[in-house]
N, C-alpha and C. Protein backbone atom coordinates (compact mmCIF):
# COMPACT_ATOMS: atom_id res chain seq x y z
N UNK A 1 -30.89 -37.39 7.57
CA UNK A 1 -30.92 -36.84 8.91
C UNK A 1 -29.72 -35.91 9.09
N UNK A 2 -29.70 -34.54 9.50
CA UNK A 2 -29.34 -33.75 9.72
C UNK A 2 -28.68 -33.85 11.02
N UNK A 3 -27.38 -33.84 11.44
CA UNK A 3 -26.79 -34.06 13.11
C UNK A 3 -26.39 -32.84 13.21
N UNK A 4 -26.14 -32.10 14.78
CA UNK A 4 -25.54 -30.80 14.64
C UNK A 4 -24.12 -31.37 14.44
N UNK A 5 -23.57 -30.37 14.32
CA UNK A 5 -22.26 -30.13 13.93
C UNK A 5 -21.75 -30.33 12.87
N UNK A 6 -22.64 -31.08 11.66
CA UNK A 6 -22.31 -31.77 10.58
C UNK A 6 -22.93 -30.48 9.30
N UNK A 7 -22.19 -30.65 8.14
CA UNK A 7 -22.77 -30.16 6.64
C UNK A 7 -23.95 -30.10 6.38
N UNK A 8 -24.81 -29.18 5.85
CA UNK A 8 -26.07 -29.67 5.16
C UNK A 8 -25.65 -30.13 4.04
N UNK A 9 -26.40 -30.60 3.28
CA UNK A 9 -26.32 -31.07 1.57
C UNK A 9 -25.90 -29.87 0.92
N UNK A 10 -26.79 -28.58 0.80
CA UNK A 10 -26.22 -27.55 0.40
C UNK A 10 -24.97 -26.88 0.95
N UNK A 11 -24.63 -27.00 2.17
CA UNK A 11 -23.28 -26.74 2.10
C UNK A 11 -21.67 -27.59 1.69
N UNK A 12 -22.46 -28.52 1.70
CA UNK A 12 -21.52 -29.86 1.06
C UNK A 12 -21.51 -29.61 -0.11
N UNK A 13 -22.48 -29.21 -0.93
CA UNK A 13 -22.33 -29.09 -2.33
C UNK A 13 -21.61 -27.46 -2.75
N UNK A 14 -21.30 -26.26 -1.97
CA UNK A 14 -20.90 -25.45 -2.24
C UNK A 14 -19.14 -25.87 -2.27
N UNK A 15 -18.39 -26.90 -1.42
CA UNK A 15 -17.60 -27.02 -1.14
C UNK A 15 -17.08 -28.59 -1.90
N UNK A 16 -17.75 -29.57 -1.81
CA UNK A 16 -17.31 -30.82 -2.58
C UNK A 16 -16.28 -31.01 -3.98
N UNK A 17 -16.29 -29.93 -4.41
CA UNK A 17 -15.35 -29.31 -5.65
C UNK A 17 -13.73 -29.44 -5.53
N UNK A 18 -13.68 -28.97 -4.12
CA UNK A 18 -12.59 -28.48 -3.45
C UNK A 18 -11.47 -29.88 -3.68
N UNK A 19 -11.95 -31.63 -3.33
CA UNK A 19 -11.19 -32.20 -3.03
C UNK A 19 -11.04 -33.39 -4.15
N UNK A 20 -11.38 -32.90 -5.16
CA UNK A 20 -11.33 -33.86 -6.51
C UNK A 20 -11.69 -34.75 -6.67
N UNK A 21 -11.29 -35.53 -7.78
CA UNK A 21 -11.41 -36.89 -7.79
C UNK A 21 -10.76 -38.18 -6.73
N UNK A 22 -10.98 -39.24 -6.52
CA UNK A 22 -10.27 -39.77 -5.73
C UNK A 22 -9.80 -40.71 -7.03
N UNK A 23 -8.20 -41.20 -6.37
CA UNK A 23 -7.47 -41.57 -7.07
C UNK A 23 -7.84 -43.12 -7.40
N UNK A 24 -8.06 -43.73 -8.74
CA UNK A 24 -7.86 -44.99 -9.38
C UNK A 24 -7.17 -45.96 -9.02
N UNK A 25 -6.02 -46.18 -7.88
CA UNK A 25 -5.67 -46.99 -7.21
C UNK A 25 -4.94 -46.83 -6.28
N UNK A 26 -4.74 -47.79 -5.36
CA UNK A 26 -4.30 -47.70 -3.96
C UNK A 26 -5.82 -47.80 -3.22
N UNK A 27 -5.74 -47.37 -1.89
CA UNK A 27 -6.72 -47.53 -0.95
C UNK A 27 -7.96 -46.89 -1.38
N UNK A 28 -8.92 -47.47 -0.71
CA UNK A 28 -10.36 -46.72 -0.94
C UNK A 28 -10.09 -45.44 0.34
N UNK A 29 -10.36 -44.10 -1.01
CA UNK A 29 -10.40 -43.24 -0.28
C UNK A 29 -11.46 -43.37 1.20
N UNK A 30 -11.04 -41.99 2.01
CA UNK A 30 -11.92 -41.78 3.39
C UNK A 30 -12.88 -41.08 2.34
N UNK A 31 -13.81 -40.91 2.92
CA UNK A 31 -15.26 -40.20 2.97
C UNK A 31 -14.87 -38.83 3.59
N UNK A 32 -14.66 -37.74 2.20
CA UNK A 32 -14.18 -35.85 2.66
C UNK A 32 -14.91 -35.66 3.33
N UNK A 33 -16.58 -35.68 3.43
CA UNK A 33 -17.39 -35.57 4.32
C UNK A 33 -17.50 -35.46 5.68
N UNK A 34 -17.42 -37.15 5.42
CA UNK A 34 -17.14 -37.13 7.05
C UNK A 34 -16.04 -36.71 7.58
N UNK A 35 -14.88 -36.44 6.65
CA UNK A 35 -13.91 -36.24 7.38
C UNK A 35 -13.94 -34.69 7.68
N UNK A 36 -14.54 -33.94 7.19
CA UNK A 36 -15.08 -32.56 7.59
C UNK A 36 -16.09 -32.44 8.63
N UNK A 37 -17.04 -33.08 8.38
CA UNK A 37 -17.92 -32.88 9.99
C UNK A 37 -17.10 -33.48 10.95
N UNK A 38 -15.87 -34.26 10.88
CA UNK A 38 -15.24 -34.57 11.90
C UNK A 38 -14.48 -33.53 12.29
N UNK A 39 -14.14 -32.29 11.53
CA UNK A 39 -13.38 -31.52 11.68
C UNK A 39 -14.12 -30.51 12.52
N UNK A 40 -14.77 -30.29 11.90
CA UNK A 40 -15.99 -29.16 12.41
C UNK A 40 -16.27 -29.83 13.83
N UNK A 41 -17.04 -31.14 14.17
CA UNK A 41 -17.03 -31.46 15.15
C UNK A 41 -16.25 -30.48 16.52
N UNK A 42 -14.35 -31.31 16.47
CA UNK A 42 -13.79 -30.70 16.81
C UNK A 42 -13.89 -29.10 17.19
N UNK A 43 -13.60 -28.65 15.92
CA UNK A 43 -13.84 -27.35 16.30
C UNK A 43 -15.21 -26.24 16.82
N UNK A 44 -15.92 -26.92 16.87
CA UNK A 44 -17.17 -26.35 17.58
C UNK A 44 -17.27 -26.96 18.59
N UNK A 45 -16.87 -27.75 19.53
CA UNK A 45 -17.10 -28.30 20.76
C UNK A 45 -16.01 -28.20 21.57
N UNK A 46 -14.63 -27.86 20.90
CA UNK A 46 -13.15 -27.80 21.76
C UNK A 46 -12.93 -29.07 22.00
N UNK A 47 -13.30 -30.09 21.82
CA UNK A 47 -12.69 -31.29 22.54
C UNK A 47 -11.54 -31.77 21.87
N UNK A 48 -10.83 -32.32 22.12
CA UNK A 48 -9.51 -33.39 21.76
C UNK A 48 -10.23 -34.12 20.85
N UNK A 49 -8.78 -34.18 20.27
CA UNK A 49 -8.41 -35.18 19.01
C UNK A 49 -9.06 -36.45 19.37
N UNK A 50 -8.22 -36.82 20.23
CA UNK A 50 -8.85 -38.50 20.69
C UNK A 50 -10.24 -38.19 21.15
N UNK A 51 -10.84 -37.25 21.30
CA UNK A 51 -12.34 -37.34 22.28
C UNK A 51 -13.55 -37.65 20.75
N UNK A 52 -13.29 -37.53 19.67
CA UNK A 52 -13.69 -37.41 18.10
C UNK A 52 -14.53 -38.75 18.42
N UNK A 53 -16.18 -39.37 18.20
CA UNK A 53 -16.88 -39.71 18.35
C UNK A 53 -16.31 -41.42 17.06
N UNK A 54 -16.75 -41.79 17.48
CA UNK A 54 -16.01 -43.15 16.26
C UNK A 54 -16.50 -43.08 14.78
N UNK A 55 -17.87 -42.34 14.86
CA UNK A 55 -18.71 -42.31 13.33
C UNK A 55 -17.79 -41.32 12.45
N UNK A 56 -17.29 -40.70 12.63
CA UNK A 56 -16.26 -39.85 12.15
C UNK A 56 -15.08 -40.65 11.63
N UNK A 57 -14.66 -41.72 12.11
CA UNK A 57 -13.92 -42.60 11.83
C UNK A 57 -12.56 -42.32 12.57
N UNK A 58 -10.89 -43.21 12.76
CA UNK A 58 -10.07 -42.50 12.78
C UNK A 58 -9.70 -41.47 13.53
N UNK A 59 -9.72 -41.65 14.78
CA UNK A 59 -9.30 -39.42 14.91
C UNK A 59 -7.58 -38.99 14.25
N UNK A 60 -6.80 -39.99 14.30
CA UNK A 60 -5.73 -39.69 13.81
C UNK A 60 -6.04 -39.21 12.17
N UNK A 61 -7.01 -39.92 11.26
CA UNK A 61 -7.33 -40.03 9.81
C UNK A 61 -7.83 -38.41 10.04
N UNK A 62 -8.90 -37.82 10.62
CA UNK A 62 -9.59 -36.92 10.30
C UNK A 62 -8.33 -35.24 11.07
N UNK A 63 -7.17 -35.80 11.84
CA UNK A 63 -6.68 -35.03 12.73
C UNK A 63 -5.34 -35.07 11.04
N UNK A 64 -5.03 -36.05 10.88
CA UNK A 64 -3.98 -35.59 9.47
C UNK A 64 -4.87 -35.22 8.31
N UNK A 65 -6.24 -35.05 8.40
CA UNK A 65 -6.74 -34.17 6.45
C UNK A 65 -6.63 -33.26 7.42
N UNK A 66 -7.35 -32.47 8.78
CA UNK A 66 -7.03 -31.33 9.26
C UNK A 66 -5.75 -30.32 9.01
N UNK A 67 -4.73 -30.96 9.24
CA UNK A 67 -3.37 -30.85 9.33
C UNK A 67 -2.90 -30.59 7.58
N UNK A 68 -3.29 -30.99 6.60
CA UNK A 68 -2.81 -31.51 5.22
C UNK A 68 -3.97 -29.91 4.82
N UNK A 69 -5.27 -29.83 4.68
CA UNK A 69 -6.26 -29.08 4.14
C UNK A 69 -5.36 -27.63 4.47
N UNK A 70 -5.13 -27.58 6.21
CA UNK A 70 -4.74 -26.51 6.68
C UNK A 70 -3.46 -25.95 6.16
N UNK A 71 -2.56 -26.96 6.05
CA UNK A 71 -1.59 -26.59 5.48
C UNK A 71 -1.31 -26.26 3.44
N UNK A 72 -2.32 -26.71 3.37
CA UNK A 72 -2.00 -26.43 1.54
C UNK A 72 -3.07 -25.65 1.03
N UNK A 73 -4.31 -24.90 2.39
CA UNK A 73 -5.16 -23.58 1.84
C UNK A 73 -6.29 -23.74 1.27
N UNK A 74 -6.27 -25.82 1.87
CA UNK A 74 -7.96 -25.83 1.07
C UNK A 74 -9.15 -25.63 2.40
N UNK A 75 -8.84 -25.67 3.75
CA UNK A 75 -9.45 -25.41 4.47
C UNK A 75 -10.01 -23.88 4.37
N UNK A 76 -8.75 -23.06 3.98
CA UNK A 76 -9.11 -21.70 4.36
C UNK A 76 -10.28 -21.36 3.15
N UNK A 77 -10.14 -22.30 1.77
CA UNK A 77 -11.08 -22.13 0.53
C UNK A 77 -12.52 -22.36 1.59
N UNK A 78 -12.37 -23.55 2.04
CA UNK A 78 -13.80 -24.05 2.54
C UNK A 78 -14.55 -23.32 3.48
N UNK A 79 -14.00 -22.34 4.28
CA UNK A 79 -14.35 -21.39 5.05
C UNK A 79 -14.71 -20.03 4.73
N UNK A 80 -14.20 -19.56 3.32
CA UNK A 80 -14.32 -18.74 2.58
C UNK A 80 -15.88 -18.96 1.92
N UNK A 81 -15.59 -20.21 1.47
CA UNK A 81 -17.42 -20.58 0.88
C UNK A 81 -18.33 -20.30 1.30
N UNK A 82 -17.85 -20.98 2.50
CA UNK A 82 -18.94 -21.25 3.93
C UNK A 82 -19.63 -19.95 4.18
N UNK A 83 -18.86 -19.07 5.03
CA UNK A 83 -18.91 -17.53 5.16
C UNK A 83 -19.27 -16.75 4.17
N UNK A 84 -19.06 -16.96 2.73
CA UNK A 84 -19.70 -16.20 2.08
C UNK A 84 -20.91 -16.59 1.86
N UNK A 85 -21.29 -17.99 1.46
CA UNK A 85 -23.13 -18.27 1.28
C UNK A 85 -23.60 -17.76 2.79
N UNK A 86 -23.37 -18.11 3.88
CA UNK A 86 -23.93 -17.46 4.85
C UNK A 86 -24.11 -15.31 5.05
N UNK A 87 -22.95 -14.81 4.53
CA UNK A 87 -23.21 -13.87 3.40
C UNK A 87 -24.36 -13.50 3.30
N UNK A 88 -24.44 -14.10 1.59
CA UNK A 88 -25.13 -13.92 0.43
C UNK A 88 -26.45 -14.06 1.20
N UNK A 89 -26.65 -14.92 2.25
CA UNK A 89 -28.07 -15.44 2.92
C UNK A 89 -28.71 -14.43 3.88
N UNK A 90 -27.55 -13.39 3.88
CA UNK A 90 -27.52 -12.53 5.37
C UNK A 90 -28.22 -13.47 6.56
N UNK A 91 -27.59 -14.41 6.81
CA UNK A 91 -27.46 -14.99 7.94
C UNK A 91 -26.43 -14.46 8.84
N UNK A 92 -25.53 -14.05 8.07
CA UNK A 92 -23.96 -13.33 8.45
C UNK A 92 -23.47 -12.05 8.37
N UNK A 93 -23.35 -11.11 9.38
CA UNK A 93 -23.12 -9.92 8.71
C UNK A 93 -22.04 -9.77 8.48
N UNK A 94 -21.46 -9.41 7.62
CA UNK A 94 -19.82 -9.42 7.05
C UNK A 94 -19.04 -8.20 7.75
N UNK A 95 -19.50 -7.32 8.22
CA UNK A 95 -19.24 -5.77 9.00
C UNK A 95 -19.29 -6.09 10.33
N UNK A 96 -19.94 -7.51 11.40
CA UNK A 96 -19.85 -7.42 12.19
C UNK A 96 -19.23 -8.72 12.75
N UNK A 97 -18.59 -8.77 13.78
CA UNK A 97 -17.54 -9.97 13.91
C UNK A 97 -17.28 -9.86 15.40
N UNK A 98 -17.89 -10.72 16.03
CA UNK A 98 -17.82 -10.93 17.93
C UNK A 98 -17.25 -12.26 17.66
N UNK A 99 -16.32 -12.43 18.63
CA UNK A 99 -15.45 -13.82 19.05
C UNK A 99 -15.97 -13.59 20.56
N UNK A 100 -16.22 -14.86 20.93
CA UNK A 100 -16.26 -15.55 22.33
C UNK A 100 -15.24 -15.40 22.80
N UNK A 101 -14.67 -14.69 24.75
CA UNK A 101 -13.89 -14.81 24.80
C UNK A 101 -13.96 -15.54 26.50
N UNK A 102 -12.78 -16.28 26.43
CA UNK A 102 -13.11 -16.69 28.49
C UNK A 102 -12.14 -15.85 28.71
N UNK A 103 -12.22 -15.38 30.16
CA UNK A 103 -11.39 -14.85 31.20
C UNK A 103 -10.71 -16.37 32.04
N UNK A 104 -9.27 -15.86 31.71
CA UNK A 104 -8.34 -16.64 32.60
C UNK A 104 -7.76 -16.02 33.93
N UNK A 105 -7.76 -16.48 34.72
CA UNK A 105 -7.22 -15.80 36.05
C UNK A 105 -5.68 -16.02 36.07
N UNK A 106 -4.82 -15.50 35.87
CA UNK A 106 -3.30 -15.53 36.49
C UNK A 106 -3.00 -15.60 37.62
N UNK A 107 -1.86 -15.87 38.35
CA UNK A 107 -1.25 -15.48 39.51
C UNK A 107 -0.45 -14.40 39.07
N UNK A 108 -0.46 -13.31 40.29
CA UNK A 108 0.46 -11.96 40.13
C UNK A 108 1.59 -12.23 39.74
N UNK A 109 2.60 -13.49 39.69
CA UNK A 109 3.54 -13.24 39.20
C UNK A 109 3.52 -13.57 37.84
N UNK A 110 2.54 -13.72 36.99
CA UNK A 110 2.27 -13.58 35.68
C UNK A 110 2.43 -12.38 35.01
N UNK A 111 2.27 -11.52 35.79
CA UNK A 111 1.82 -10.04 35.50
C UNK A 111 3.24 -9.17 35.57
N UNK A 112 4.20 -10.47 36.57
CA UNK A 112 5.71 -9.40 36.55
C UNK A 112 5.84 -9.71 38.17
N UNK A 113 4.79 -9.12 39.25
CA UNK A 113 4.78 -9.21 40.27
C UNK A 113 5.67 -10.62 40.93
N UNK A 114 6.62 -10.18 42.04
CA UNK A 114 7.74 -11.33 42.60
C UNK A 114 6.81 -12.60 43.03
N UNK A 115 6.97 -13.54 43.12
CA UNK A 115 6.36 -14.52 43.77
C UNK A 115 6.38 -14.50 45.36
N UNK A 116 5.10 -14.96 45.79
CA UNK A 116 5.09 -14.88 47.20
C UNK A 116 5.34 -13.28 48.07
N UNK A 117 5.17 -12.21 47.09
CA UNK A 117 5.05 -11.00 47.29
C UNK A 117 4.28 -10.84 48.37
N UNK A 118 3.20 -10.79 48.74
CA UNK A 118 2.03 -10.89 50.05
C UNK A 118 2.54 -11.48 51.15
N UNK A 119 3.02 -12.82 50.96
CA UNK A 119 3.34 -13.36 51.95
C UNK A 119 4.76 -12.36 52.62
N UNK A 120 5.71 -12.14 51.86
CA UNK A 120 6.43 -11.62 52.31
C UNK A 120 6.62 -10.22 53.02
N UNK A 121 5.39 -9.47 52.34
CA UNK A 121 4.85 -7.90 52.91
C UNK A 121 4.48 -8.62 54.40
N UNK A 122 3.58 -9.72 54.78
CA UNK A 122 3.33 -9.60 55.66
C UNK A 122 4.15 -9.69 56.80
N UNK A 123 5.28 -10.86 56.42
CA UNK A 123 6.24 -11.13 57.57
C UNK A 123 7.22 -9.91 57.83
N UNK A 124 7.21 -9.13 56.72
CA UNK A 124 8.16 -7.72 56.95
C UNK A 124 6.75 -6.69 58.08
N UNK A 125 5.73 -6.53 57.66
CA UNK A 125 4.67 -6.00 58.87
C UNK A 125 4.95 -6.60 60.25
N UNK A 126 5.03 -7.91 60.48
CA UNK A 126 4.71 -8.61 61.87
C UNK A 126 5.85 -7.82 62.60
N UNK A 127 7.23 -7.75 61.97
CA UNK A 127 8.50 -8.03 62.58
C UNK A 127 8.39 -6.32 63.34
């Protein structure tokens, strides 16, 4: 069964390379897997660390491989994969690239403008 936010098989298998063998003793490794659709999760929905669904396991477990992948360049490998079979599939056009963006509203004194500027034009008008 296929969940959104999660790997297909074929994309699991373009990428599964990436995180080796697991080591012969000490703890039973986490599951890379899941600990990637936990990642992905995250990042396709915006939610918090702690908001991470329990089947994922851990949010601290899946929030330090985040942190560890990101920092030593195997995330950026896995995204590279990703993006390129989507590529190769032309699912993706590689020439074209839209980001989502929201509009935030400021207050004028974000912008530089004094605080309470208005208010003060007005009481200088009344007088």
């Amino acid at each position: 069964m296929v969940r959104r936010h999660c790997l297909t098989d074929d994309q699991w298998e373009l990428v599964s390379d990436l995180f080796g063998e697991p080591k012969a003793v000490g703890r039973p490794p986490k599951d890379r897997r899941l600990i990637l659709d936990g990642i992905f999760w995250i990042l396709r929905t915006g939610a918090g660390w702690r908001d991470l669904p329990e089947r994922f396991g851990p949010w601290q477990s899946v929030y330090h491989y985040f942190r560890a992948w990101t920092a030593d360049g195997t995330f950026d490998a896995i995204l590279r994969r990703l993006q390129g079979a989507m590529v190769d599939a032309e699912e993706l056009d590689d020439d074209l690239w839209c980001v989502d963006g929201t509009v935030v509203r400021a207050a004028r004194c974000a912008a530089g403008a004094k605080k309470g500027g208005r208010k003060g034009q007005m009481l200088a008008m009344r007088r």
